[in-house]
PDB file of N, CA and C in Angstrom:
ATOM      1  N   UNK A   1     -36.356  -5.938  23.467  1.00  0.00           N
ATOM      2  CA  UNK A   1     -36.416  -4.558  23.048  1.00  0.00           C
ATOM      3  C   UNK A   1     -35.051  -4.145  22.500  1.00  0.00           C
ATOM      4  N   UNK A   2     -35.227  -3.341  21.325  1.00  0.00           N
ATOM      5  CA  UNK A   2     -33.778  -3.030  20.558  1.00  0.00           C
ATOM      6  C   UNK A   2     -33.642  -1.430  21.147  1.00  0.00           C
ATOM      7  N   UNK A   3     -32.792  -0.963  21.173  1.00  0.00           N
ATOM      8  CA  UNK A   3     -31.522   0.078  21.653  1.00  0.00           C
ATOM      9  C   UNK A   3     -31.034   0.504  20.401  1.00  0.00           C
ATOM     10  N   UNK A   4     -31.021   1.805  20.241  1.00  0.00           N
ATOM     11  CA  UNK A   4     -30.383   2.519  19.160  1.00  0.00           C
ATOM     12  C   UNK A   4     -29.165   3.171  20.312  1.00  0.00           C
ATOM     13  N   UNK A   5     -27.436   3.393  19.683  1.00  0.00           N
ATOM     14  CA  UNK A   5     -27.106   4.258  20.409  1.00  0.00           C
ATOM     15  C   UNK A   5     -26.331   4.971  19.047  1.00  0.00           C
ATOM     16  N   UNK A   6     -26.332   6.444  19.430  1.00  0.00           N
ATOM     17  CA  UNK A   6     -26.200   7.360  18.448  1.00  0.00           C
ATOM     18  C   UNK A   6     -24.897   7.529  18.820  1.00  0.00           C
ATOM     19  N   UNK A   7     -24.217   7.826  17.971  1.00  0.00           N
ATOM     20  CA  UNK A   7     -22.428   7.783  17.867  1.00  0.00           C
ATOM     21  C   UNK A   7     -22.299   9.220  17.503  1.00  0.00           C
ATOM     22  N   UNK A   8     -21.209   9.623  18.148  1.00  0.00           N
ATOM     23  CA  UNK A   8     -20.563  10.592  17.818  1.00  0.00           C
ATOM     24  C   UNK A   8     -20.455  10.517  15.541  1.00  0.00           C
ATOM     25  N   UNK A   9     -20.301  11.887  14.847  1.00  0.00           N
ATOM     26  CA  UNK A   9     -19.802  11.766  13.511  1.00  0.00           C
ATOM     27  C   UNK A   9     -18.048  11.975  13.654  1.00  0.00           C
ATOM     28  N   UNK A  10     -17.692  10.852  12.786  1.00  0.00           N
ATOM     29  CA  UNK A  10     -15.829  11.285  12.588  1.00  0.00           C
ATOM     30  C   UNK A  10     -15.650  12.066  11.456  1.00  0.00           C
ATOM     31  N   UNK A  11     -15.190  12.981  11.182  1.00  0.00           N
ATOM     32  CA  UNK A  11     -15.198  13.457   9.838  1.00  0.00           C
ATOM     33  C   UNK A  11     -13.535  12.299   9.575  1.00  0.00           C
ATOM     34  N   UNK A  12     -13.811  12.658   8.239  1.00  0.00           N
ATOM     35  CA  UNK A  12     -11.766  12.504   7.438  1.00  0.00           C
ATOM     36  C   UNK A  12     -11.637  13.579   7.384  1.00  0.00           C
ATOM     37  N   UNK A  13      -9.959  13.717   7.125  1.00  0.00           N
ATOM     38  CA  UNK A  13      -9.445  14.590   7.084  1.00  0.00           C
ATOM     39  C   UNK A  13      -9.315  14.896   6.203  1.00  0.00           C
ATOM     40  N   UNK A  14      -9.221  16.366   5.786  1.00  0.00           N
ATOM     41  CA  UNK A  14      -9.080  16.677   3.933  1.00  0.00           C
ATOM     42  C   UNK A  14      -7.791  16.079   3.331  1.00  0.00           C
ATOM     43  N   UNK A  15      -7.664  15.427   2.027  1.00  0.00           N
ATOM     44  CA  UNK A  15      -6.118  14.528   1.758  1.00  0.00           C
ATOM     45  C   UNK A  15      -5.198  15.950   1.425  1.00  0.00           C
ATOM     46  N   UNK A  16      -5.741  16.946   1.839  1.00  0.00           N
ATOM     47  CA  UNK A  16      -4.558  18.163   1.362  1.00  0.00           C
ATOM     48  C   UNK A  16      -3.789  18.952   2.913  1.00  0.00           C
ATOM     49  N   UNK A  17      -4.791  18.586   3.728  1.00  0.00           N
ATOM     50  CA  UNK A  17      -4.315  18.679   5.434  1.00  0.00           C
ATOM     51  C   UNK A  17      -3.672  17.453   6.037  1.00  0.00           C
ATOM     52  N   UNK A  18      -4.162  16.399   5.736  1.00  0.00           N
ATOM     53  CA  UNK A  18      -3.278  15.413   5.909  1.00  0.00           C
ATOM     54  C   UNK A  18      -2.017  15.304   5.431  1.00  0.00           C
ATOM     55  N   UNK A  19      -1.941  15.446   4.210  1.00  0.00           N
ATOM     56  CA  UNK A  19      -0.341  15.814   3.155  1.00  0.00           C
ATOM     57  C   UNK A  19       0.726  16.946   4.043  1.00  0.00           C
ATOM     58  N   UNK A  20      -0.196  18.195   4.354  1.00  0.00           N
ATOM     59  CA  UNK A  20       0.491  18.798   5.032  1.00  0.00           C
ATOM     60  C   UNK A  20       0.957  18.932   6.237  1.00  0.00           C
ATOM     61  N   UNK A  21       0.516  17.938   6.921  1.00  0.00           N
ATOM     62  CA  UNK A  21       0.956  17.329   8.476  1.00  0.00           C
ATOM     63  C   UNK A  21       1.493  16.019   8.563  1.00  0.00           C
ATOM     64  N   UNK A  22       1.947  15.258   7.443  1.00  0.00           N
ATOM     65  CA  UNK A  22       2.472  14.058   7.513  1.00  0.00           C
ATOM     66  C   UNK A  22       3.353  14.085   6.636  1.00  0.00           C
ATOM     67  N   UNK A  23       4.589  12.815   6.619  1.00  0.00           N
ATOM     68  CA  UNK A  23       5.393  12.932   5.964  1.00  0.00           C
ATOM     69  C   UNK A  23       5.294  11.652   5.280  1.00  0.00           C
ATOM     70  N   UNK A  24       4.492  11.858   4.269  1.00  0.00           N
ATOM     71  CA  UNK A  24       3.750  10.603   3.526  1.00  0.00           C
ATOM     72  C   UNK A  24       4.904  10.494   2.448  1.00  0.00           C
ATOM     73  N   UNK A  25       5.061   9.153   2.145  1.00  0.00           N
ATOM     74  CA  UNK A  25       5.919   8.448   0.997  1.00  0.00           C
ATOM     75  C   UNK A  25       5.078   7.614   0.458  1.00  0.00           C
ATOM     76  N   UNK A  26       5.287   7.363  -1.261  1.00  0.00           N
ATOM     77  CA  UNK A  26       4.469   6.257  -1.768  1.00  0.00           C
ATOM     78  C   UNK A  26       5.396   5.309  -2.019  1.00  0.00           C
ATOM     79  N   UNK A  27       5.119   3.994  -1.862  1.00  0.00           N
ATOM     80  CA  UNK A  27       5.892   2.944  -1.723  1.00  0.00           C
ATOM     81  C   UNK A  27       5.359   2.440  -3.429  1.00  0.00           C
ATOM     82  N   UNK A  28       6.952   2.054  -4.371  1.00  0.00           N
ATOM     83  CA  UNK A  28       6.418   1.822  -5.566  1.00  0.00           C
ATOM     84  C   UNK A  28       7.100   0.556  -5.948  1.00  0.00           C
ATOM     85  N   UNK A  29       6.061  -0.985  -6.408  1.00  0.00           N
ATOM     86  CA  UNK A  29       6.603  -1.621  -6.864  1.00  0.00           C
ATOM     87  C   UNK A  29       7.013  -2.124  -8.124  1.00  0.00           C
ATOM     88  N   UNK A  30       7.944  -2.459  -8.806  1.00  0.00           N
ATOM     89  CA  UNK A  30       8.081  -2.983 -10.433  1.00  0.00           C
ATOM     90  C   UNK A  30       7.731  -3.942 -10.528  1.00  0.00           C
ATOM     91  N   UNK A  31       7.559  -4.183 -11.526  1.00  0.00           N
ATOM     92  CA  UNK A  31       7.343  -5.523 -12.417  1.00  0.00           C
ATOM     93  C   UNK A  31       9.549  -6.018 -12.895  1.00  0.00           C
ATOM     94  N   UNK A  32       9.030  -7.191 -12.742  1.00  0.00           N
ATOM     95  CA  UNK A  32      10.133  -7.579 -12.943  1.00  0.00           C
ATOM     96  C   UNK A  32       9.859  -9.554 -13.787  1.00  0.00           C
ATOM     97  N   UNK A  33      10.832  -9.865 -14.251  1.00  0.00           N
ATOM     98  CA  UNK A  33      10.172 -11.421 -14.985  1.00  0.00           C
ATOM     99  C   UNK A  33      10.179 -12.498 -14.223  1.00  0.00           C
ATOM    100  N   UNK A  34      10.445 -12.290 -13.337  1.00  0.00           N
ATOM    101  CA  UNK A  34      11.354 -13.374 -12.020  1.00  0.00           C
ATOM    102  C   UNK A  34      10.079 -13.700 -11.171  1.00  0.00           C
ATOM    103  N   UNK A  35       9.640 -12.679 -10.667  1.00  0.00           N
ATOM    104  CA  UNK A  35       8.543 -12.883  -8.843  1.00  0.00           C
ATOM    105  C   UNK A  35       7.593 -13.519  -9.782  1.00  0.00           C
ATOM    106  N   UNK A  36       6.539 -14.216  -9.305  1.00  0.00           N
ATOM    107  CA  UNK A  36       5.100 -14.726  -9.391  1.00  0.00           C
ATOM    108  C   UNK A  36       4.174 -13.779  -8.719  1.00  0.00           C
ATOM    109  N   UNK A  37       2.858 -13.792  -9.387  1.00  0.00           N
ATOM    110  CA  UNK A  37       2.079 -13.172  -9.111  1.00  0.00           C
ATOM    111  C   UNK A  37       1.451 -13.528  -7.284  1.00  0.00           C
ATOM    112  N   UNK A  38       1.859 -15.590  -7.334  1.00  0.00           N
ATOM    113  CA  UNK A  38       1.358 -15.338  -5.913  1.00  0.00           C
ATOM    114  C   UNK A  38       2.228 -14.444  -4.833  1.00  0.00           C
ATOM    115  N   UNK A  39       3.958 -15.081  -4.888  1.00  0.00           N
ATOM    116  CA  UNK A  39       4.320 -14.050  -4.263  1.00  0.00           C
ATOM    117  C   UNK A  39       4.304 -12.706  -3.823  1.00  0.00           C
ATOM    118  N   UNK A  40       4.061 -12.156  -4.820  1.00  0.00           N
ATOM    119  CA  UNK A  40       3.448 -10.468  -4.935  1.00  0.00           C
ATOM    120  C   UNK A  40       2.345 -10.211  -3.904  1.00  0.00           C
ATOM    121  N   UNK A  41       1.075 -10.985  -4.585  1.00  0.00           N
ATOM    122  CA  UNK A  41      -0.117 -10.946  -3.963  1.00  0.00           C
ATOM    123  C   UNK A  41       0.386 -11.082  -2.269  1.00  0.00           C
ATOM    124  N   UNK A  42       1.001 -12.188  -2.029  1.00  0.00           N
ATOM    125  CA  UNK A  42       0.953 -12.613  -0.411  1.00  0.00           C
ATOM    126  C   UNK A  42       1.419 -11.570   0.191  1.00  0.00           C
ATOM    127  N   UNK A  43       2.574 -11.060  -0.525  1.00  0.00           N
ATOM    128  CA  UNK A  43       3.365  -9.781   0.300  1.00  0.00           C
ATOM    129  C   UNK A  43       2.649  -9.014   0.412  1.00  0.00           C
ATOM    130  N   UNK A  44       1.874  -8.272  -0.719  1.00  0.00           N
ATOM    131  CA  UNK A  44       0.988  -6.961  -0.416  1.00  0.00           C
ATOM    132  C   UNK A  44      -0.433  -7.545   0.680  1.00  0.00           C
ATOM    133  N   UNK A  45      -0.760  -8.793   0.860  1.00  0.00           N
ATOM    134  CA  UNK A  45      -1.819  -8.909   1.732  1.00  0.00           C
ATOM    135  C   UNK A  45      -1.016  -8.775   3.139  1.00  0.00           C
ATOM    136  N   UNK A  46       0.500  -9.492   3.244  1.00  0.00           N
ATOM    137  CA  UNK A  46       0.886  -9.512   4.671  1.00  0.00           C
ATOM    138  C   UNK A  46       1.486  -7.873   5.052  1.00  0.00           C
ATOM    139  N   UNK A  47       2.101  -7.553   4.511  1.00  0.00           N
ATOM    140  CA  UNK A  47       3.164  -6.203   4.220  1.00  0.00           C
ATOM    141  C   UNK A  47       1.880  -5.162   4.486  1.00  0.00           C
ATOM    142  N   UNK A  48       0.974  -4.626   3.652  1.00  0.00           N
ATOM    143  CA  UNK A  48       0.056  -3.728   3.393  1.00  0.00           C
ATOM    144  C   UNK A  48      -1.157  -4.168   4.024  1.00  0.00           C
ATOM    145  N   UNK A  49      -1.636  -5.336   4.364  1.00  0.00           N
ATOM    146  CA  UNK A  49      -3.140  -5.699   4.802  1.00  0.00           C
ATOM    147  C   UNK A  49      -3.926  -5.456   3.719  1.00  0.00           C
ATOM    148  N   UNK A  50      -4.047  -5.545   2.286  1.00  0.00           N
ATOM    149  CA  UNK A  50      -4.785  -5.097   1.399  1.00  0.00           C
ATOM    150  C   UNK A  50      -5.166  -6.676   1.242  1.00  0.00           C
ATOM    151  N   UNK A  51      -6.768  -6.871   0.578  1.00  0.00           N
ATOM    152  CA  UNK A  51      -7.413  -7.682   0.699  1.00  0.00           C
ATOM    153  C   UNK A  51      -6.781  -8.330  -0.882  1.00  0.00           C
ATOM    154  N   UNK A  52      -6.931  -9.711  -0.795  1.00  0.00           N
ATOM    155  CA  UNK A  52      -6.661 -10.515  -1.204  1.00  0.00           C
ATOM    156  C   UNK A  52      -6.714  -9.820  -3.013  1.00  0.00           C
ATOM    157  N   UNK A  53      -7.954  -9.433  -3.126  1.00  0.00           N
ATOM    158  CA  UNK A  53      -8.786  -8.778  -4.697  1.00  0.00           C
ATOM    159  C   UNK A  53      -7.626  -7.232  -5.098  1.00  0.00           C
ATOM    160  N   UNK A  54      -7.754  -6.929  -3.898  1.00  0.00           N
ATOM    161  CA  UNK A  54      -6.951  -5.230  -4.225  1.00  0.00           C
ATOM    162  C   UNK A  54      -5.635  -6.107  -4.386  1.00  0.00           C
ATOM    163  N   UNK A  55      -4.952  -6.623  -4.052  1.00  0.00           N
ATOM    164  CA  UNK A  55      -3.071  -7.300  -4.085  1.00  0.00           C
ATOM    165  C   UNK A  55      -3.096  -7.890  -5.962  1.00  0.00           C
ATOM    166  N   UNK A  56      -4.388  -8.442  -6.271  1.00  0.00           N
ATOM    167  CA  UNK A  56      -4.361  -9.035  -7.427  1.00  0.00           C
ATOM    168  C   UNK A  56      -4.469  -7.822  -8.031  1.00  0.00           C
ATOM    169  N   UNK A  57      -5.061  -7.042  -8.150  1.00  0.00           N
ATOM    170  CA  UNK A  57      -5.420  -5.880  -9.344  1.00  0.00           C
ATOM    171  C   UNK A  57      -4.134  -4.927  -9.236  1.00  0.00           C
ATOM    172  N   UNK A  58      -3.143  -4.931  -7.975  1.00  0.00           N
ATOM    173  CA  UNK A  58      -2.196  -4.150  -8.307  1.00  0.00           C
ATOM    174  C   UNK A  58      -1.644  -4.938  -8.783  1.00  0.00           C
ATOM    175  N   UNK A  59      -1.031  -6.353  -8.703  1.00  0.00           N
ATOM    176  CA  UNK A  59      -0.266  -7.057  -9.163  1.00  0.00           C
ATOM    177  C   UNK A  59      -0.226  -6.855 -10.752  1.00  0.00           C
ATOM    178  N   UNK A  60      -1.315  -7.266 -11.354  1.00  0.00           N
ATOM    179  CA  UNK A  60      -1.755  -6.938 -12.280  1.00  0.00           C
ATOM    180  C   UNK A  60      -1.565  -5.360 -13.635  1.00  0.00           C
ATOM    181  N   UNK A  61      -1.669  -4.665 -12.484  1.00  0.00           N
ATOM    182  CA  UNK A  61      -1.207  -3.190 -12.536  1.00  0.00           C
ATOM    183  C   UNK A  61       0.205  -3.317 -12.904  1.00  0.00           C
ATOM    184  N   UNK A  62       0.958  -3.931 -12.110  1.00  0.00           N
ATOM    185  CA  UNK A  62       2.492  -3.524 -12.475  1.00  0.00           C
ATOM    186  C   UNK A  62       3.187  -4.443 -13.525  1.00  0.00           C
ATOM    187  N   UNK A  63       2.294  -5.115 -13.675  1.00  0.00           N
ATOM    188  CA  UNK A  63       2.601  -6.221 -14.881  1.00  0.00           C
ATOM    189  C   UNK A  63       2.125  -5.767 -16.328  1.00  0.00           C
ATOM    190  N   UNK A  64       1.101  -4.901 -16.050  1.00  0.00           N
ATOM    191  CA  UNK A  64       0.844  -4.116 -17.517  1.00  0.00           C
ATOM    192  C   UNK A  64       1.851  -3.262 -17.425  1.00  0.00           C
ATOM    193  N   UNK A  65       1.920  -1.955 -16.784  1.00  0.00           N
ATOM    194  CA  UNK A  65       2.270  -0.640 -16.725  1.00  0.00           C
ATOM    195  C   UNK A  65       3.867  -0.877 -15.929  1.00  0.00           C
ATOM    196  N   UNK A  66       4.696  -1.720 -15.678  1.00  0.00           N
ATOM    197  CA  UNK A  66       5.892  -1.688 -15.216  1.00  0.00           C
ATOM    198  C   UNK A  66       5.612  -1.129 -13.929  1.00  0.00           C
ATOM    199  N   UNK A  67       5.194  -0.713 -13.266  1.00  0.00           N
ATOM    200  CA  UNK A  67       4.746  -0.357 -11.679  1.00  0.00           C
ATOM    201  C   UNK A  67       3.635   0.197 -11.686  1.00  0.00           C
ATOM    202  N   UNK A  68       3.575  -0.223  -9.673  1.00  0.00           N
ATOM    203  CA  UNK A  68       2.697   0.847  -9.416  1.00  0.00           C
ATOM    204  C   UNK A  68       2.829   0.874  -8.120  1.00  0.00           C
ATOM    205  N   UNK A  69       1.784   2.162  -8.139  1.00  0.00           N
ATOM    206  CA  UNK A  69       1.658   2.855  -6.028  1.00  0.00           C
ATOM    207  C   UNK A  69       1.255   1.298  -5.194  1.00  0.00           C
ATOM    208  N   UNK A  70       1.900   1.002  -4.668  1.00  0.00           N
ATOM    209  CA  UNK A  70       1.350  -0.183  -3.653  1.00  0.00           C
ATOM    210  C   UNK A  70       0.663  -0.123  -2.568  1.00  0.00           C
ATOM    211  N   UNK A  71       1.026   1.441  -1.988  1.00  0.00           N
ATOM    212  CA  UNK A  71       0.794   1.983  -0.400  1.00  0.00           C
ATOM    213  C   UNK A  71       1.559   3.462  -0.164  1.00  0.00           C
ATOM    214  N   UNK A  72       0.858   3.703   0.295  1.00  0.00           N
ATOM    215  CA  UNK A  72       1.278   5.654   0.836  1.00  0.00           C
ATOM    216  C   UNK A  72       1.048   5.527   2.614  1.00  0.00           C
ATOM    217  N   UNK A  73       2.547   5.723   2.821  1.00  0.00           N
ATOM    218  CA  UNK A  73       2.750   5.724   4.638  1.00  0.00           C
ATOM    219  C   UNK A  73       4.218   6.582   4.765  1.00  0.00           C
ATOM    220  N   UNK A  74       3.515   6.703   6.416  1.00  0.00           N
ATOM    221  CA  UNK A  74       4.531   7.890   6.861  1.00  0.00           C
ATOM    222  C   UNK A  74       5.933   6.896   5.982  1.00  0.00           C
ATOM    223  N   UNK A  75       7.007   8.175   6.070  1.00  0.00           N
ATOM    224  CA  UNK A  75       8.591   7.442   5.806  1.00  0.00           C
ATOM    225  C   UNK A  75       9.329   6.104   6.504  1.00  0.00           C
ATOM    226  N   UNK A  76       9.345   6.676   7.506  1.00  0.00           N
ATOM    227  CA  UNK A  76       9.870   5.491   8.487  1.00  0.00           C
ATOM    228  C   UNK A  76       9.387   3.678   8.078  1.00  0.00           C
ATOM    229  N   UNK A  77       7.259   4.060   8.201  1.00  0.00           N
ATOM    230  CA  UNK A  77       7.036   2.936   7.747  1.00  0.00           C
ATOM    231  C   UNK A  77       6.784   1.959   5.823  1.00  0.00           C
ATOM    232  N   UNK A  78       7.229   3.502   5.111  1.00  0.00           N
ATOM    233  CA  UNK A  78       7.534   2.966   3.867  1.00  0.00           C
ATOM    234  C   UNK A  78       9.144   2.713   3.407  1.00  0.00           C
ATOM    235  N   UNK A  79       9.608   3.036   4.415  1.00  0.00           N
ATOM    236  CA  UNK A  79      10.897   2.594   3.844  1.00  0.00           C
ATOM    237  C   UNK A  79      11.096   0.692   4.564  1.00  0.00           C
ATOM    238  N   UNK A  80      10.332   0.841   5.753  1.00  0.00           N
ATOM    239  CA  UNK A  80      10.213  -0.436   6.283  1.00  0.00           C
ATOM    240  C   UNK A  80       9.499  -1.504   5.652  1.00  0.00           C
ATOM    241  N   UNK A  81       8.254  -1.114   4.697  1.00  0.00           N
ATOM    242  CA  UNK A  81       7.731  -1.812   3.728  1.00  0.00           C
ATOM    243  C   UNK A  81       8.792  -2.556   2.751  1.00  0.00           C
ATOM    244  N   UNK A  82       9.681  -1.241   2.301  1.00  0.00           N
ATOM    245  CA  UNK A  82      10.056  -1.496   1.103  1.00  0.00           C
ATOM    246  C   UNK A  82      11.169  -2.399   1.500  1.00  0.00           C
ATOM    247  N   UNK A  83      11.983  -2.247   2.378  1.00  0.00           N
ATOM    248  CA  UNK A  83      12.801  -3.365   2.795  1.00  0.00           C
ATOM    249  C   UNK A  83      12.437  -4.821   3.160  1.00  0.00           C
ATOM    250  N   UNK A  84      10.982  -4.929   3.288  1.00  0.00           N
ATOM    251  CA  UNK A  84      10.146  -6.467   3.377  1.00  0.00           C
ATOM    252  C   UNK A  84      10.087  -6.640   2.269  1.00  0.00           C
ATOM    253  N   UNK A  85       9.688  -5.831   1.149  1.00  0.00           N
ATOM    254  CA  UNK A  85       9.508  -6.242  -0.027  1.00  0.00           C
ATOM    255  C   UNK A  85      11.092  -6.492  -0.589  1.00  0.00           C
ATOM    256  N   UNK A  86      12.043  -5.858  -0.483  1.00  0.00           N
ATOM    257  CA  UNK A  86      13.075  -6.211  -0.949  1.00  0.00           C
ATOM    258  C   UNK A  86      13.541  -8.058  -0.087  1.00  0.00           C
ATOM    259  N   UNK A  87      13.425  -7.871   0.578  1.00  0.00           N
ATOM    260  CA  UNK A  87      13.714  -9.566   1.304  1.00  0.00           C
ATOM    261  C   UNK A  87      12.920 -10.542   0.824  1.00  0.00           C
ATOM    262  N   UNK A  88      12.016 -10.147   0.122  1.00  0.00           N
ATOM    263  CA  UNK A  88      10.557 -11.285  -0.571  1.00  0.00           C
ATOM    264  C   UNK A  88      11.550 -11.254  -2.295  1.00  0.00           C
ATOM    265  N   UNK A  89      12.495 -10.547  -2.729  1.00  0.00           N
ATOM    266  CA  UNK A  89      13.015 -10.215  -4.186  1.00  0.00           C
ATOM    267  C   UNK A  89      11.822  -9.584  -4.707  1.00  0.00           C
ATOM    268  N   UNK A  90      11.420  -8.849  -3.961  1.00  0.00           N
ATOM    269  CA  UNK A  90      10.423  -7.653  -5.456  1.00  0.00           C
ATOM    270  C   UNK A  90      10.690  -6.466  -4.985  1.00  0.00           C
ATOM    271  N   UNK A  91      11.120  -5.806  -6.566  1.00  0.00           N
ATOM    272  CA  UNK A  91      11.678  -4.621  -6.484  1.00  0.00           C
ATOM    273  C   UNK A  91      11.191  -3.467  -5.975  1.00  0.00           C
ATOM    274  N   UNK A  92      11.262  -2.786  -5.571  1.00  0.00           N
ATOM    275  CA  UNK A  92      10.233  -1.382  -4.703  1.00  0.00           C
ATOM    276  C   UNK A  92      11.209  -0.360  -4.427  1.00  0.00           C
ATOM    277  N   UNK A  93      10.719   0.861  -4.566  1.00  0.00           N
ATOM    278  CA  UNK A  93      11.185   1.967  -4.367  1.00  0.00           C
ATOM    279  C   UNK A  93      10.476   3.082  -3.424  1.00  0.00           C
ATOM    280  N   UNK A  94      10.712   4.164  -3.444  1.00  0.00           N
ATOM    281  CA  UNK A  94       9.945   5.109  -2.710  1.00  0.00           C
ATOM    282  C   UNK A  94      10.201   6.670  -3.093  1.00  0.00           C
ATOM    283  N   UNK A  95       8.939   7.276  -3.264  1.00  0.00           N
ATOM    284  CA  UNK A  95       9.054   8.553  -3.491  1.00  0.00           C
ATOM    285  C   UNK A  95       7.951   9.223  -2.912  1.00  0.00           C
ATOM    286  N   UNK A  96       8.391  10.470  -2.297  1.00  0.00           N
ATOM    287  CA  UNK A  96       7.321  11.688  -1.960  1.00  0.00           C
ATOM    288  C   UNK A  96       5.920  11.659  -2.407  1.00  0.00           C
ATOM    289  N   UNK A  97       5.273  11.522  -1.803  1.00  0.00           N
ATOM    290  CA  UNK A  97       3.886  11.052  -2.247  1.00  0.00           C
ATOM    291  C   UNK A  97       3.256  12.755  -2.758  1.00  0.00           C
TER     292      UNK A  97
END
């Protein structure tokens, strides 16, 4: 015999209440002629947890367009990103999301 159990609903939070209770930074990486795409990719899968497909399409992203948003996290942990990414040699910055 199967069992249904009914779960509580989570809402999300609106991204304009969240903004205003967090101190969100977007973590931004360049394109540069030097890194490889695998490198890139590995960092944003280990660094960010982004799946293997999303790491390629940003990669990709910053190789057309000279950067892009990699990840949006509190400060503390985008400046900690960006310093992994700086130890891997790919360039990254950070600004106010």
């Amino acid at each position: 015999m199967t069992q249904t159990v009914e779960l509580p609903a989570v809402s999300t939070p609106d991204a304009d209440e969240l903004l205003a209770h967090e101190d969100l930074w977007a973590v931004i990486a360049w394109n540069d002629d030097v890194t490889t795409f695998e490198t890139v990719i590995k960092a944003f899968v280990d660094i960010f947890g982004h799946s293997p497909e999303r790491a390629e399409r940003l990669a990709w992203q910053i190789h057309r367009t000279g950067k892009a948003v990699v990840a949006v996290r509190p400060k503390a942990e985008a400046e900690d990103a960006v310093r992994r990414l700086h130890q891997r040699k790919i360039q990254a910055t950070l600004d106010r999301a």
